[in-house]
C-alpha atoms as a PDB file:
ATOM      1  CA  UNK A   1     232.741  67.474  22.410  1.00  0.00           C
ATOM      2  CA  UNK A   2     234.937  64.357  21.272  1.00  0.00           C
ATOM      3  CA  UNK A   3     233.138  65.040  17.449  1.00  0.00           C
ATOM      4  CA  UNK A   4     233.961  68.786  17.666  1.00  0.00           C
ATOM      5  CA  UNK A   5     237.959  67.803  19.366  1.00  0.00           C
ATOM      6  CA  UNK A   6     238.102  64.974  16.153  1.00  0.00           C
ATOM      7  CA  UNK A   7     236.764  67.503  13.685  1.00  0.00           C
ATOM      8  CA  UNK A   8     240.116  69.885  14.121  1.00  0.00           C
ATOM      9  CA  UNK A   9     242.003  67.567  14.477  1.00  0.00           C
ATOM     10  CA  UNK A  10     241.536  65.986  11.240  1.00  0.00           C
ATOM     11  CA  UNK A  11     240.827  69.022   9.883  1.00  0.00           C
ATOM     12  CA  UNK A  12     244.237  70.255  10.844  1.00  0.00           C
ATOM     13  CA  UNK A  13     245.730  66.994   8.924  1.00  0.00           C
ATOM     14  CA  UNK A  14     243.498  67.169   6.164  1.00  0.00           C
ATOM     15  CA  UNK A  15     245.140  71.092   5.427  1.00  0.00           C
ATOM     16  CA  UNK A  16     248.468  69.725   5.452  1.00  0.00           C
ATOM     17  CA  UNK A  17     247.561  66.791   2.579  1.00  0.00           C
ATOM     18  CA  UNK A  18     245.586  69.667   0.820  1.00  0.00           C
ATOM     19  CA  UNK A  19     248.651  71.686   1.012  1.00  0.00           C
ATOM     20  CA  UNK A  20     251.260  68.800   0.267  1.00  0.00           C
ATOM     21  CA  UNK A  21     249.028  68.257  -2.939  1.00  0.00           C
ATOM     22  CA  UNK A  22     248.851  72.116  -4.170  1.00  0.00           C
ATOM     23  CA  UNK A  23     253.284  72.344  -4.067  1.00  0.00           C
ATOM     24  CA  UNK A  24     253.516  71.090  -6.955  1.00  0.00           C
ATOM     25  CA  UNK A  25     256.999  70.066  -6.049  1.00  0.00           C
ATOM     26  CA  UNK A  26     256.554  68.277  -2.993  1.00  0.00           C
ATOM     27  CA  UNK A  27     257.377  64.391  -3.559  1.00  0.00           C
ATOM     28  CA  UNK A  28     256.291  62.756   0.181  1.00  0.00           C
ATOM     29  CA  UNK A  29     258.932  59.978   1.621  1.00  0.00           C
ATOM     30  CA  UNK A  30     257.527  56.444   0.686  1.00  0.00           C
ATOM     31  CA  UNK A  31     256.780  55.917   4.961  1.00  0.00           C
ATOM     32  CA  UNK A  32     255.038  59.429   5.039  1.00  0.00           C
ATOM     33  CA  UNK A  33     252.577  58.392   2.708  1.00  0.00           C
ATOM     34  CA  UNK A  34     251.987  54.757   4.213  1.00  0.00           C
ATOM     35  CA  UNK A  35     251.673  56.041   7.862  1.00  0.00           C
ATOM     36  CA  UNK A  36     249.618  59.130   6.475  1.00  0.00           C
ATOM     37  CA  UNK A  37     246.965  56.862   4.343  1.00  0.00           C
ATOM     38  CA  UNK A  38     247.221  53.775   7.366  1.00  0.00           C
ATOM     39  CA  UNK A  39     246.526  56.673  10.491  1.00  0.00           C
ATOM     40  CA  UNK A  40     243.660  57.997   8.045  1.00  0.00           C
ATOM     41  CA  UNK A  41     242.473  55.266   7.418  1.00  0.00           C
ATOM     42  CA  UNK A  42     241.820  54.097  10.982  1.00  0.00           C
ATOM     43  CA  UNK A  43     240.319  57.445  11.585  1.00  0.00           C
ATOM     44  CA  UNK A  44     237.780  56.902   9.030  1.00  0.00           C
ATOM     45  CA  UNK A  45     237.202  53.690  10.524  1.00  0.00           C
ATOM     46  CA  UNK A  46     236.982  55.144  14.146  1.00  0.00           C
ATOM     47  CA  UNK A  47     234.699  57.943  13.541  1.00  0.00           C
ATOM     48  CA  UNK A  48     232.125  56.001  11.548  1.00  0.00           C
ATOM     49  CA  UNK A  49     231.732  53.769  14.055  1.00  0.00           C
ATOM     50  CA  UNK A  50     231.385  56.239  16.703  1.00  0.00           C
ATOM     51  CA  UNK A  51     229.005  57.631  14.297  1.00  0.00           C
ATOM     52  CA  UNK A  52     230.577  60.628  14.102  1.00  0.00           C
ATOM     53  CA  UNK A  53     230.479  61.890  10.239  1.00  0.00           C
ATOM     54  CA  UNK A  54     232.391  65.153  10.094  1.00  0.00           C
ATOM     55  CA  UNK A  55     236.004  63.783  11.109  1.00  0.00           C
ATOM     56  CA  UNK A  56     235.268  60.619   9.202  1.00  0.00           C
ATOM     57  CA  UNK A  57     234.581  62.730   5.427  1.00  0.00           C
ATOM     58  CA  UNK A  58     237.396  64.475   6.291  1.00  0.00           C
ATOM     59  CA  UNK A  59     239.516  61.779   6.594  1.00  0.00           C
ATOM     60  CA  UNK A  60     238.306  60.719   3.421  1.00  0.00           C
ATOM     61  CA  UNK A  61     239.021  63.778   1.623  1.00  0.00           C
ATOM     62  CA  UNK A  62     242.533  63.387   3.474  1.00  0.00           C
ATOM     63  CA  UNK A  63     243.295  59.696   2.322  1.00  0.00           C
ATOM     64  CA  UNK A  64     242.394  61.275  -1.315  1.00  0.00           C
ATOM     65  CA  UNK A  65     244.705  63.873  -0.929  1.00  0.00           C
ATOM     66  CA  UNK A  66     247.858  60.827   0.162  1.00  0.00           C
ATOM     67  CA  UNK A  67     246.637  58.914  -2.436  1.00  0.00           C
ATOM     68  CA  UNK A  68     247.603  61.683  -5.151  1.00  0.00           C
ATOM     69  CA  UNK A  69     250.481  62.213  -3.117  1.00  0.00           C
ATOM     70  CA  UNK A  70     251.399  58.217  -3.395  1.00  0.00           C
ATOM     71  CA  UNK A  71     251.441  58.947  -7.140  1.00  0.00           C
ATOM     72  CA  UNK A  72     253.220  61.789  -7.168  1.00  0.00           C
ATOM     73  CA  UNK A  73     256.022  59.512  -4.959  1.00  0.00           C
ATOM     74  CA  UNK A  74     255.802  56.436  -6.924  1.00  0.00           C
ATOM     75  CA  UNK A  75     256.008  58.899 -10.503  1.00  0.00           C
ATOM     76  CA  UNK A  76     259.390  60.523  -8.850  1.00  0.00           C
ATOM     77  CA  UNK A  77     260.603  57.437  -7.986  1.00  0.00           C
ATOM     78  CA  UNK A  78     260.457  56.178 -11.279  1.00  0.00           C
ATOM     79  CA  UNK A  79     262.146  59.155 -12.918  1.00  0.00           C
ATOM     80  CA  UNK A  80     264.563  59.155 -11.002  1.00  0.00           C
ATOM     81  CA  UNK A  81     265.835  55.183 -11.059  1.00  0.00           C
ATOM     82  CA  UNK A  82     265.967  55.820 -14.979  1.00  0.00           C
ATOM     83  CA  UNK A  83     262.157  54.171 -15.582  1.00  0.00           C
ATOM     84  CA  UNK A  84     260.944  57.123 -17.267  1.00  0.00           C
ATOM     85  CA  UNK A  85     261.367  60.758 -17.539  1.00  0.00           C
ATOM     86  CA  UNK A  86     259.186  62.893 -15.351  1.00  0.00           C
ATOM     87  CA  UNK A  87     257.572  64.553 -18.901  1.00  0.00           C
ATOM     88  CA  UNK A  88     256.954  60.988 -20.469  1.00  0.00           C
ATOM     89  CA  UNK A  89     255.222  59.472 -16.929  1.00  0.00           C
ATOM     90  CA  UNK A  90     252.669  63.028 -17.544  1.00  0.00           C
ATOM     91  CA  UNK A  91     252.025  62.280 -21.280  1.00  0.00           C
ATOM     92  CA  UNK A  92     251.411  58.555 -20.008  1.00  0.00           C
ATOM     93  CA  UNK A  93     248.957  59.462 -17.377  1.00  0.00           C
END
């Protein structure tokens, strides 16, 4: 039961990263992506040791998601103090 309760609920958080990711113009707050990848992270870490495989891969998949969406922040960022235009950080990358 606590696999199957652990399961939605990460499953529930991993369909917001996915979603973050997809809209295109969604550039996460610098603390929304630390807490994000940080309460992921300990999930991962929870649910393997409980052995419980399903909420920890999607955990993973979630932290993958935050992790695109920590570039996405740090890219924006940079445009916008002056770094780099947002079309020159793309050709870059």
């Amino acid at each position: 039961m606590v696999a199957a309760l652990l399961s939605v609920t990460f499953a529930c958080g991993l369909v917001i990263a996915v979603a973050h990711v997809l809209n295109k113009n969604f550039v996460a707050p610098v603390y929304d992506v630390i807490l994000n990848l940080t309460a992921f992270s300990c999930a991962v870490a929870a649910s393997t040791l409980l052995g419980h495989w399903a909420p920890a891969t999607l955990s993973g998949v979630a932290i993958g998601c935050w992790l695109a969406l920590a570039r996405r922040t740090a890219r924006a960022k940079r445009a916008v103090s002056g770094e780099t235009e947002p079309n020159e950080t793309r050709a870059a990358l």
